[in-house]
C-alpha atoms as a PDB file:
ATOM      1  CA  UNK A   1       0.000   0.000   0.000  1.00  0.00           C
ATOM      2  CA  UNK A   2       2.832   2.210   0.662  1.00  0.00           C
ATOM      3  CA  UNK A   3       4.234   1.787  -2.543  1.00  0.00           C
ATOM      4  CA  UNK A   4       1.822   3.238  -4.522  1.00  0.00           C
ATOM      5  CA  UNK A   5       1.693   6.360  -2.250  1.00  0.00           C
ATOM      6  CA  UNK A   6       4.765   6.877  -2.959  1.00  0.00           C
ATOM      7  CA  UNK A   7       4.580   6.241  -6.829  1.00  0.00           C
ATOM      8  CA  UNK A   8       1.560   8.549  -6.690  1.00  0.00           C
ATOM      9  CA  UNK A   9       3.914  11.230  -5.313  1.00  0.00           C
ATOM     10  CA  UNK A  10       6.749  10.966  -7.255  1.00  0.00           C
ATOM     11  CA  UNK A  11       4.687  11.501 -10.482  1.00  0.00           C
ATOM     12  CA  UNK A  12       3.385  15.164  -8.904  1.00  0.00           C
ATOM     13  CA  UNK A  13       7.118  16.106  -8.555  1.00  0.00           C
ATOM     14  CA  UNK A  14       7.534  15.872 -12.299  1.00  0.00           C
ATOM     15  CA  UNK A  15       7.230  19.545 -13.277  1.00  0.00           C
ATOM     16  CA  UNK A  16      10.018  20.045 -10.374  1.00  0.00           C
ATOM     17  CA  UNK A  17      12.426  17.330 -11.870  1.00  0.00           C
ATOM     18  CA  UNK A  18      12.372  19.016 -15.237  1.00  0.00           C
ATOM     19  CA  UNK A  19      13.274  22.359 -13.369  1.00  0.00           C
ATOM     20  CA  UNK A  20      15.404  21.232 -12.220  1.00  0.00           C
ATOM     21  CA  UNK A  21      16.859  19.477 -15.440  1.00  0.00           C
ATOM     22  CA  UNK A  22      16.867  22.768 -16.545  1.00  0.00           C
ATOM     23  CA  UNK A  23      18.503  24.420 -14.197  1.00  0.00           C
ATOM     24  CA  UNK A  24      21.644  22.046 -14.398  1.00  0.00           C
ATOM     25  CA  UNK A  25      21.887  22.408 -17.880  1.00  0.00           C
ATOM     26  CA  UNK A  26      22.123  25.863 -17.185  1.00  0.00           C
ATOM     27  CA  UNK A  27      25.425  25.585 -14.542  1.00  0.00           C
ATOM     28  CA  UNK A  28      26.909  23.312 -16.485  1.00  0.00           C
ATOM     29  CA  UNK A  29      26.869  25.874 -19.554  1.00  0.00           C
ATOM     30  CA  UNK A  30      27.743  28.568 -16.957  1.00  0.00           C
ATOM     31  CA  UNK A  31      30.539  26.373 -15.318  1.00  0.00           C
ATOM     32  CA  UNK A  32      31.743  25.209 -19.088  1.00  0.00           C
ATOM     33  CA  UNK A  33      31.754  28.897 -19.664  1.00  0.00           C
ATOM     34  CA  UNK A  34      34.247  29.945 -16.657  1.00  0.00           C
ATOM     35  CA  UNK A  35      36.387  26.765 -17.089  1.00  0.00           C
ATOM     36  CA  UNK A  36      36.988  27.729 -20.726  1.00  0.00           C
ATOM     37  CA  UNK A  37      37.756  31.127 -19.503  1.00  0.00           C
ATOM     38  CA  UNK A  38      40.405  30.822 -16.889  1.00  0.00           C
ATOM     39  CA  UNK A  39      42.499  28.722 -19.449  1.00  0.00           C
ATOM     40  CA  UNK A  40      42.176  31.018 -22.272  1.00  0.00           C
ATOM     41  CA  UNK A  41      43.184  33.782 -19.234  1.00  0.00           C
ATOM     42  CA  UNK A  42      46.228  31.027 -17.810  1.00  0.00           C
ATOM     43  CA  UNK A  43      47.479  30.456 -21.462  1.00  0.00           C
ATOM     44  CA  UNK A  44      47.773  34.075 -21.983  1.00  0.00           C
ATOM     45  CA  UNK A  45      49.584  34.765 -18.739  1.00  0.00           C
ATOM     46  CA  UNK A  46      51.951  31.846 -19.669  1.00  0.00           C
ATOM     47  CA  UNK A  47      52.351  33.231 -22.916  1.00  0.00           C
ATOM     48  CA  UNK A  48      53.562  36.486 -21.806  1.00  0.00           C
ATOM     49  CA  UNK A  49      55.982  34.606 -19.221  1.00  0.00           C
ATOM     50  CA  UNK A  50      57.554  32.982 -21.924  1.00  0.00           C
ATOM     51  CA  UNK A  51      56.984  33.685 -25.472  1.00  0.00           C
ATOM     52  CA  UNK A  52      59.610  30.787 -26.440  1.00  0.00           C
ATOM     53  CA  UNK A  53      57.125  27.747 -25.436  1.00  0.00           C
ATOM     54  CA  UNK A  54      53.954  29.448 -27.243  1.00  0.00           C
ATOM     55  CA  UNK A  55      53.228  26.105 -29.378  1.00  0.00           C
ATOM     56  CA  UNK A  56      53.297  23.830 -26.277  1.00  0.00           C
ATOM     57  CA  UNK A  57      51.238  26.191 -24.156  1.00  0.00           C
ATOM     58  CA  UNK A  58      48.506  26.459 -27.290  1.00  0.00           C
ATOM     59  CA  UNK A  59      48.145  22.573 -27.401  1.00  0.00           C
ATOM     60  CA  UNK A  60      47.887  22.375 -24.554  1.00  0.00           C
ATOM     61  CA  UNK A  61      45.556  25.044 -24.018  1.00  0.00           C
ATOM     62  CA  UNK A  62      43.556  23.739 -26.667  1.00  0.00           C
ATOM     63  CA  UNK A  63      43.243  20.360 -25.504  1.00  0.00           C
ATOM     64  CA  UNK A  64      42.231  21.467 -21.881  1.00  0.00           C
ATOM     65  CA  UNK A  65      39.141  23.286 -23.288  1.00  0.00           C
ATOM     66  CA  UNK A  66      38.218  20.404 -25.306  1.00  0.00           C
ATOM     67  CA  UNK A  67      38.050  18.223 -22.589  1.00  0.00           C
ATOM     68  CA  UNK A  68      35.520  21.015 -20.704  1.00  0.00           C
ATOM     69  CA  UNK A  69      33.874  21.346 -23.535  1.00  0.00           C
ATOM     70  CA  UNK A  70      33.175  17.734 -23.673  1.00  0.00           C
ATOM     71  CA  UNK A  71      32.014  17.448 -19.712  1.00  0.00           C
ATOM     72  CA  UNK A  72      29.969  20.723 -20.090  1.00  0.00           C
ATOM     73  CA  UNK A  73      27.827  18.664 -23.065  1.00  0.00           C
ATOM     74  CA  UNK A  74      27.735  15.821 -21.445  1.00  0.00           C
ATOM     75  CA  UNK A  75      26.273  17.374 -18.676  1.00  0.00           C
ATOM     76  CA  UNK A  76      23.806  19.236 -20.768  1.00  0.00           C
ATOM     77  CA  UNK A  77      22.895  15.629 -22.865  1.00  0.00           C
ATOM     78  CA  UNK A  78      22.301  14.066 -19.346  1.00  0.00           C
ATOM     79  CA  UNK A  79      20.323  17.078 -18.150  1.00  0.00           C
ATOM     80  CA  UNK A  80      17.874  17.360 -21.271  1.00  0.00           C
ATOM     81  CA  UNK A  81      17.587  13.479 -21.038  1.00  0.00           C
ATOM     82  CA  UNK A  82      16.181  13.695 -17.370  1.00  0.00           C
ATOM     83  CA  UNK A  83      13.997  16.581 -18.896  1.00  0.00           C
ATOM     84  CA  UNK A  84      12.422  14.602 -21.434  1.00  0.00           C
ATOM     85  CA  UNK A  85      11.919  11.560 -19.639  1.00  0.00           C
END
């Protein structure tokens, strides 16, 4: 009997799940966003430090936002899925 008291309730909390879908989506773009930031603002502070290693420090630069980029979508994929479902 308890069981489907609580099934009842979980489907009224729908609406708040996909808020709160949402709402991640929206950190994670938001956290993909600052991530992406502070190495673009480290590279360029490395750069200036030493001019001589400028290919290294772009690959690697590069390579770092990638990998953010790929959480930050992830995130989002994972996010909308909850939101459809």
């Amino acid at each position: 009997m308890s069981l489907l008291t609580l099934l009842q309730a979980a489907s009224d909390l729908t609406a708040i799940g996909k808020m709160g879908a949402g709402i991640g989506a929206g950190i994670a773009a938001i956290g993909a966003g600052l991530g992406i930031g502070n190495i673009g603002k480290s590279a360029l502070e490395s750069l200036a430090r030493q001019p001589e290693v400028s290919g290294d420090i772009r690959t690697n630069m590069i390579l770092m936002a990638a990998f953010v980029e790929g959480v930050a979508l992830f995130a989002i994929v994972v996010c909308l899925l909850i939101a459809i479902a």
